[in-house]
C-alpha atoms as a PDB file:
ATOM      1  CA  UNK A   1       0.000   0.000   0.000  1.00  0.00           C
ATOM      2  CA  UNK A   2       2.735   2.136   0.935  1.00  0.00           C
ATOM      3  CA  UNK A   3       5.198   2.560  -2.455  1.00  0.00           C
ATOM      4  CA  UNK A   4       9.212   2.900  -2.330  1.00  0.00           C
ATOM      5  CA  UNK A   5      11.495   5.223  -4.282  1.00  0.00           C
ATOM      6  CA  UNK A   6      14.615   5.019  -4.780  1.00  0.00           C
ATOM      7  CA  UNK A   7      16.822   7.950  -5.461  1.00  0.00           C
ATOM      8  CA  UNK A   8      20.595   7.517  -6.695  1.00  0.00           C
ATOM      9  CA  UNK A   9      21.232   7.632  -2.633  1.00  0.00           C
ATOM     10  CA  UNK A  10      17.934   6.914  -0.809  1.00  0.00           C
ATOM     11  CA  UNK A  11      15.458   4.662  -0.311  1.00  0.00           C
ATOM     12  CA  UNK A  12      11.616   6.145   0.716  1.00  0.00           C
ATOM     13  CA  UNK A  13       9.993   3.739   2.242  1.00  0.00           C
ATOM     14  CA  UNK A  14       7.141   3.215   4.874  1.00  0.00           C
ATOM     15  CA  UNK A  15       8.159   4.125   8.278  1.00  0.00           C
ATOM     16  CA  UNK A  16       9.047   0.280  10.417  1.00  0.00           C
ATOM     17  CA  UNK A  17       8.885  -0.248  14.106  1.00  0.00           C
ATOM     18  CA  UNK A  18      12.963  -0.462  14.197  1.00  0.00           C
ATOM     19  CA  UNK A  19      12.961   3.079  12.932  1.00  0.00           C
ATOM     20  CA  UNK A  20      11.678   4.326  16.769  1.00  0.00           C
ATOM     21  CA  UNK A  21      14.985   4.805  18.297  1.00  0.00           C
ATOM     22  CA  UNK A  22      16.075   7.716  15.722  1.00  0.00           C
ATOM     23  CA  UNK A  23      12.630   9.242  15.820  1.00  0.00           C
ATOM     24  CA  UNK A  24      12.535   9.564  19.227  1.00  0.00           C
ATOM     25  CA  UNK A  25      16.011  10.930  19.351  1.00  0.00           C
ATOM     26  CA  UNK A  26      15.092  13.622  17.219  1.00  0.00           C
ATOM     27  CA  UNK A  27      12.176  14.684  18.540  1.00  0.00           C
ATOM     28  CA  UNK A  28      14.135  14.489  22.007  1.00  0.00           C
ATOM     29  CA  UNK A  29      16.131  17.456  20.745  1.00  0.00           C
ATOM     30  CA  UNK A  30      15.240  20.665  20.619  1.00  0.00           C
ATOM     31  CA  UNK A  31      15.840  20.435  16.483  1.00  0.00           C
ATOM     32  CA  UNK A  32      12.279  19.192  16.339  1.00  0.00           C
ATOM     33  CA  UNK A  33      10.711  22.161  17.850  1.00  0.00           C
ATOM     34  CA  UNK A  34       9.789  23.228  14.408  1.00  0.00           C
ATOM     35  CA  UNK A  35       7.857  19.696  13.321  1.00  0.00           C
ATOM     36  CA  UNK A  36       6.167  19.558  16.964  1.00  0.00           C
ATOM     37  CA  UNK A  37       8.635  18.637  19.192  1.00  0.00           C
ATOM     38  CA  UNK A  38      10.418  17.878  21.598  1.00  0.00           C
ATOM     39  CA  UNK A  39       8.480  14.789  22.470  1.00  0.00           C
ATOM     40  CA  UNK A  40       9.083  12.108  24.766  1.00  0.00           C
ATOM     41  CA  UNK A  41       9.338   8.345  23.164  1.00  0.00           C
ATOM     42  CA  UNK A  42       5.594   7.478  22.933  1.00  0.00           C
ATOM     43  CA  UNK A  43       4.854  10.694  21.606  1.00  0.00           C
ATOM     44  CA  UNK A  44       7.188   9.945  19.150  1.00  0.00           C
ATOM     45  CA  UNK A  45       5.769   6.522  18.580  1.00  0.00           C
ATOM     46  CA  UNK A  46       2.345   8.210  18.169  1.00  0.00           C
ATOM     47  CA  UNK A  47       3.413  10.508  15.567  1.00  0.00           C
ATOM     48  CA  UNK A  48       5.228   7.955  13.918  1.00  0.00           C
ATOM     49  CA  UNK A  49       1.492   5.978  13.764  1.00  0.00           C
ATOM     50  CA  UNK A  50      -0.172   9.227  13.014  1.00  0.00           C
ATOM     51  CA  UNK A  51       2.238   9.781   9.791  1.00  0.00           C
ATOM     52  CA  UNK A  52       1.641   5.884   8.898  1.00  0.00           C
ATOM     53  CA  UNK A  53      -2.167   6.200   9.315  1.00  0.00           C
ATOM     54  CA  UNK A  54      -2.133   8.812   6.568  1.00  0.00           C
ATOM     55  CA  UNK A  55      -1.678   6.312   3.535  1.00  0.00           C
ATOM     56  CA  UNK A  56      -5.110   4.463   4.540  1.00  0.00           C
ATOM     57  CA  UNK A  57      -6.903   7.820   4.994  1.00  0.00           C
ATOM     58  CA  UNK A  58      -5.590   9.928   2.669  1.00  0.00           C
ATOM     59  CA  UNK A  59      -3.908   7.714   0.346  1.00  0.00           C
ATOM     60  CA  UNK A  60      -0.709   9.475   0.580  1.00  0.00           C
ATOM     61  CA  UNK A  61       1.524  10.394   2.717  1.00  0.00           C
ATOM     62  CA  UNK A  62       5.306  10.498   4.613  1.00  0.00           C
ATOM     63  CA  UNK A  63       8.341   8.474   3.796  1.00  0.00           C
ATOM     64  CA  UNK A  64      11.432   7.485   5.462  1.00  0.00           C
ATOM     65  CA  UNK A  65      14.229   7.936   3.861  1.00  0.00           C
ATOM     66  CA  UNK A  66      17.481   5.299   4.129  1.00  0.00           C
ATOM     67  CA  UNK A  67      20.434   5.771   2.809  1.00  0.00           C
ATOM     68  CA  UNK A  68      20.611   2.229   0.164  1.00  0.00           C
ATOM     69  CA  UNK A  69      24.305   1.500   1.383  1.00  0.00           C
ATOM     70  CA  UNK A  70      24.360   2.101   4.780  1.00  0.00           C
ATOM     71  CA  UNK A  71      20.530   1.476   5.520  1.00  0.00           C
ATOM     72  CA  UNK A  72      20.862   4.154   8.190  1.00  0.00           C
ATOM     73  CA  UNK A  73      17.379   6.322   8.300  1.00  0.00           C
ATOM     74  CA  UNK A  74      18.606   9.874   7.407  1.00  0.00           C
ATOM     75  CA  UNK A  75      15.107  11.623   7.676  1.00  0.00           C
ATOM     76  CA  UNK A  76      11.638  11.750   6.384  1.00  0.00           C
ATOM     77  CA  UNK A  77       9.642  13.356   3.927  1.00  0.00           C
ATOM     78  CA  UNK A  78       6.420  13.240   2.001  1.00  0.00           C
ATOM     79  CA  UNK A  79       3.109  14.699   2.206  1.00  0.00           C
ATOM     80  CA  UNK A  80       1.611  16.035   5.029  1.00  0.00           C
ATOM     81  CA  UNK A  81      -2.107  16.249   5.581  1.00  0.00           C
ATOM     82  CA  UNK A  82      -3.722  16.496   9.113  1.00  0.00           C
ATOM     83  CA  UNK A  83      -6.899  17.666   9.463  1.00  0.00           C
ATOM     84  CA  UNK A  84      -7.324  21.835   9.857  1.00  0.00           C
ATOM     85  CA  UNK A  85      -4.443  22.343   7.337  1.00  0.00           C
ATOM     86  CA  UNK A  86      -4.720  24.312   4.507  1.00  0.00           C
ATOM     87  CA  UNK A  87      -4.213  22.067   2.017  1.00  0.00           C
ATOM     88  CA  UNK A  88      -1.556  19.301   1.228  1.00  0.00           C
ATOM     89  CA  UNK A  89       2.075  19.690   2.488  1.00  0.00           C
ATOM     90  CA  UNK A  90       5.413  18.668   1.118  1.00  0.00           C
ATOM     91  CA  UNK A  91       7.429  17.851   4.737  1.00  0.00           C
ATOM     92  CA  UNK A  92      10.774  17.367   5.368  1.00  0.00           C
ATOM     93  CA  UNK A  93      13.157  16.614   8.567  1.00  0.00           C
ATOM     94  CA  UNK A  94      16.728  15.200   8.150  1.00  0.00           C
ATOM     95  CA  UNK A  95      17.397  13.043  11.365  1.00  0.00           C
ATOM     96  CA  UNK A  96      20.457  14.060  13.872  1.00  0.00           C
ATOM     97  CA  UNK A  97      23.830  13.806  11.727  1.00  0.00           C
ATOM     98  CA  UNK A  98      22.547  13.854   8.378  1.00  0.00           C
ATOM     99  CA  UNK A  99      22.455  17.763   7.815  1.00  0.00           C
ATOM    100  CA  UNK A 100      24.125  19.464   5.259  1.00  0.00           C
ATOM    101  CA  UNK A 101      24.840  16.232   2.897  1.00  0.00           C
ATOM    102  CA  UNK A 102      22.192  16.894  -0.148  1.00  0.00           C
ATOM    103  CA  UNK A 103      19.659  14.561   1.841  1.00  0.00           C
ATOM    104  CA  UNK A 104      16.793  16.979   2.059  1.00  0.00           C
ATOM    105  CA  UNK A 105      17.164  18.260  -1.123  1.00  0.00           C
ATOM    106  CA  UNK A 106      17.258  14.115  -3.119  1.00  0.00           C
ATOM    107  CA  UNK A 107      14.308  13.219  -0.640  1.00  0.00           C
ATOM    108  CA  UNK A 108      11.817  15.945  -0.851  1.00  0.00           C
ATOM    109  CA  UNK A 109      12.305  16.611  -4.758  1.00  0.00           C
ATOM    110  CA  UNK A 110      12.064  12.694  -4.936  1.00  0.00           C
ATOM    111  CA  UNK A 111       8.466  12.795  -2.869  1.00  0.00           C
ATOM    112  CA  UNK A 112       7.591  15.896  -4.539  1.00  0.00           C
ATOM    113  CA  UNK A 113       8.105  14.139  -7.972  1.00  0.00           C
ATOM    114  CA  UNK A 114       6.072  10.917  -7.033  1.00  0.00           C
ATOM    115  CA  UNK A 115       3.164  13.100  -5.602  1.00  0.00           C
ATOM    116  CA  UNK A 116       2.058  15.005  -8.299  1.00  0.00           C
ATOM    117  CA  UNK A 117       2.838  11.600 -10.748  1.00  0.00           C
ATOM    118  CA  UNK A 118       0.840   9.736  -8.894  1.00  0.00           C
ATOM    119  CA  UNK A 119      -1.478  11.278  -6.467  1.00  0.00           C
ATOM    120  CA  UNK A 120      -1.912  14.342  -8.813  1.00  0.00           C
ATOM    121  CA  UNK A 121      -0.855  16.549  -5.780  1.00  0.00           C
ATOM    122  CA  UNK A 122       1.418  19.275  -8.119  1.00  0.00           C
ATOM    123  CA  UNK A 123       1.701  22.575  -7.061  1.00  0.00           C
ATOM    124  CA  UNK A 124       1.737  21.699  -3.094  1.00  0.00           C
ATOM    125  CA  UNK A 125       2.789  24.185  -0.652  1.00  0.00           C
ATOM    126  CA  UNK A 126       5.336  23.650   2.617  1.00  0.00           C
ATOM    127  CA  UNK A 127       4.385  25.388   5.766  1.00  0.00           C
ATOM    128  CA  UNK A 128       7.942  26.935   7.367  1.00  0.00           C
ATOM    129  CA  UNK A 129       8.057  28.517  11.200  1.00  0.00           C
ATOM    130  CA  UNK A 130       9.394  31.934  10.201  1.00  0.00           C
ATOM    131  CA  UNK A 131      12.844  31.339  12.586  1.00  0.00           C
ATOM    132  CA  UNK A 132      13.520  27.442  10.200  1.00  0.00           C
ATOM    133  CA  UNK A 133      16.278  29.074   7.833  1.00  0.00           C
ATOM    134  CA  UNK A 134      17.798  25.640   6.704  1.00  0.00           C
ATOM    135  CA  UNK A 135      13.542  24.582   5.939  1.00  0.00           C
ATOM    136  CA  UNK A 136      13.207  28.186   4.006  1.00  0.00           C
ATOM    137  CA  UNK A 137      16.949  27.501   1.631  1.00  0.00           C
ATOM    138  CA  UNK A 138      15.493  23.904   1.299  1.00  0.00           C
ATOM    139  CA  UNK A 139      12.622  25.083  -0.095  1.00  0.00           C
ATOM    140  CA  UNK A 140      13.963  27.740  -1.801  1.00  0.00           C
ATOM    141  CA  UNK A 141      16.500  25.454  -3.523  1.00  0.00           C
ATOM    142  CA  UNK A 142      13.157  23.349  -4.384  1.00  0.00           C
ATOM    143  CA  UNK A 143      12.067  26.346  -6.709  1.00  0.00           C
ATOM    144  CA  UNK A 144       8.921  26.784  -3.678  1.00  0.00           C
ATOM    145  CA  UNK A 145       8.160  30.925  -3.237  1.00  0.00           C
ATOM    146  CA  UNK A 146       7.060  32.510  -0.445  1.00  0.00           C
ATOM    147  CA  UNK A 147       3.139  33.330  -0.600  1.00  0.00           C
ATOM    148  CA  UNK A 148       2.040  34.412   2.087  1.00  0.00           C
ATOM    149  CA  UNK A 149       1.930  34.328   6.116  1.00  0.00           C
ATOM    150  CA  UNK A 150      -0.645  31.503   7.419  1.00  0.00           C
ATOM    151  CA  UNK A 151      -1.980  30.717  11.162  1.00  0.00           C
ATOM    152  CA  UNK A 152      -1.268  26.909  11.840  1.00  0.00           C
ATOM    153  CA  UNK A 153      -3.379  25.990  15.467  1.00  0.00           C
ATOM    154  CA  UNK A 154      -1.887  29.745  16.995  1.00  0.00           C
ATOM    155  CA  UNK A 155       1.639  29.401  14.769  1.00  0.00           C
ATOM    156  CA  UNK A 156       3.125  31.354  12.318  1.00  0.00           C
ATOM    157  CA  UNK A 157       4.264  30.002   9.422  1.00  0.00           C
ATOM    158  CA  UNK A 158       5.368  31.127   6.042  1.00  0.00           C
ATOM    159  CA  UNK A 159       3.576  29.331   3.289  1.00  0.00           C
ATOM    160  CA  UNK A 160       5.834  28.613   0.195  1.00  0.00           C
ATOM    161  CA  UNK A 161       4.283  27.068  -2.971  1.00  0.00           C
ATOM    162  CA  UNK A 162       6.173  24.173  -5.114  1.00  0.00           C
ATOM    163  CA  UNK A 163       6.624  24.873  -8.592  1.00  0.00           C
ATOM    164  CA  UNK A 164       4.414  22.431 -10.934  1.00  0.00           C
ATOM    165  CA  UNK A 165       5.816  20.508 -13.662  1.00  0.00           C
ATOM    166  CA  UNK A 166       4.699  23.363 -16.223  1.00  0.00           C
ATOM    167  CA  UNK A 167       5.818  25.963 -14.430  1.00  0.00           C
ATOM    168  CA  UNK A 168       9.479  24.174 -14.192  1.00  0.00           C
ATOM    169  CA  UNK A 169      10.454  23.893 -17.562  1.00  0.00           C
END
């Protein structure tokens, strides 16, 4: 139900129970305060489950990406979808250790692809905190512009729209 990608680098695949102890020591760290965190290790478990119950619901949803030599689990990405947002959202967290490598970029233009090929989700927006500089260059680097300034549940975020395929070439 859940597809994988590969990149040249990555593997996106559906988020496994073995993939816990790096989620929760992300959202331990105060990294994750921009993608709801810091959370203890069942709140991490929960949002893991939350992320995972998206594919059934919505038909889409996040990835975690793997590095295909080292199978290490570098980050996640995908699209994002809880109820009271906006609209679809192309995510993206790298993991602790994996910044700064070309990770983000490969794994959210590889999700960003494979959504609007095959869940017809082109054009999607990311929603960045104002104060998430490497999320704004990622996104930036992505081709996404700023739109406007959105309220997410008493937030502030930036709302940057993805370039379609049209609009690309």
């Amino acid at each position: 139900m859940i597809p994988t990608i590969e990149t040249k680098r990555l593997r996106l695949r559906a988020a496994q129970a073995r993939d816990l102890d790096v989620v929760a020591e992300f959202f331990a760290d105060e990294r994750s305060r921009f993608v709801g965190g810091p959370k203890d290790r069942f709140d991490s478990w929960r949002s893991m489950c939350a992320a995972l119950g998206q594919w059934p619901l919505r038909g889409y949803g996040l990835w975690h990406a793997e590095d295909i030599t080292t199978g290490a689990v570098v980050g996640c990405t995908g699209i994002f979808h809880p109820d009271g947002w906006p609209e679809p959202e192309l995510g993206y967290h790298l993991f602790n250790g994996f910044e700064r490598q070309g990770y983000g970029f490969e794994m959210a233009q590889a999700a960003r692809e494979y959504a609007c090929t095959h869940f017809g989700l082109c054009g999607v927006i990311s929603l960045i905190q104002p104060a998430n500089i490497s999320s704004i260059r990622l996104a930036e680097k992505l081709g996404a512009r700023y739109e406007k300034d959105v309220n997410i549940f008493g937030i502030t975020c930036h709302q940057y729209r993805h370039p379609t395929p049209e609009a690309a070439t």
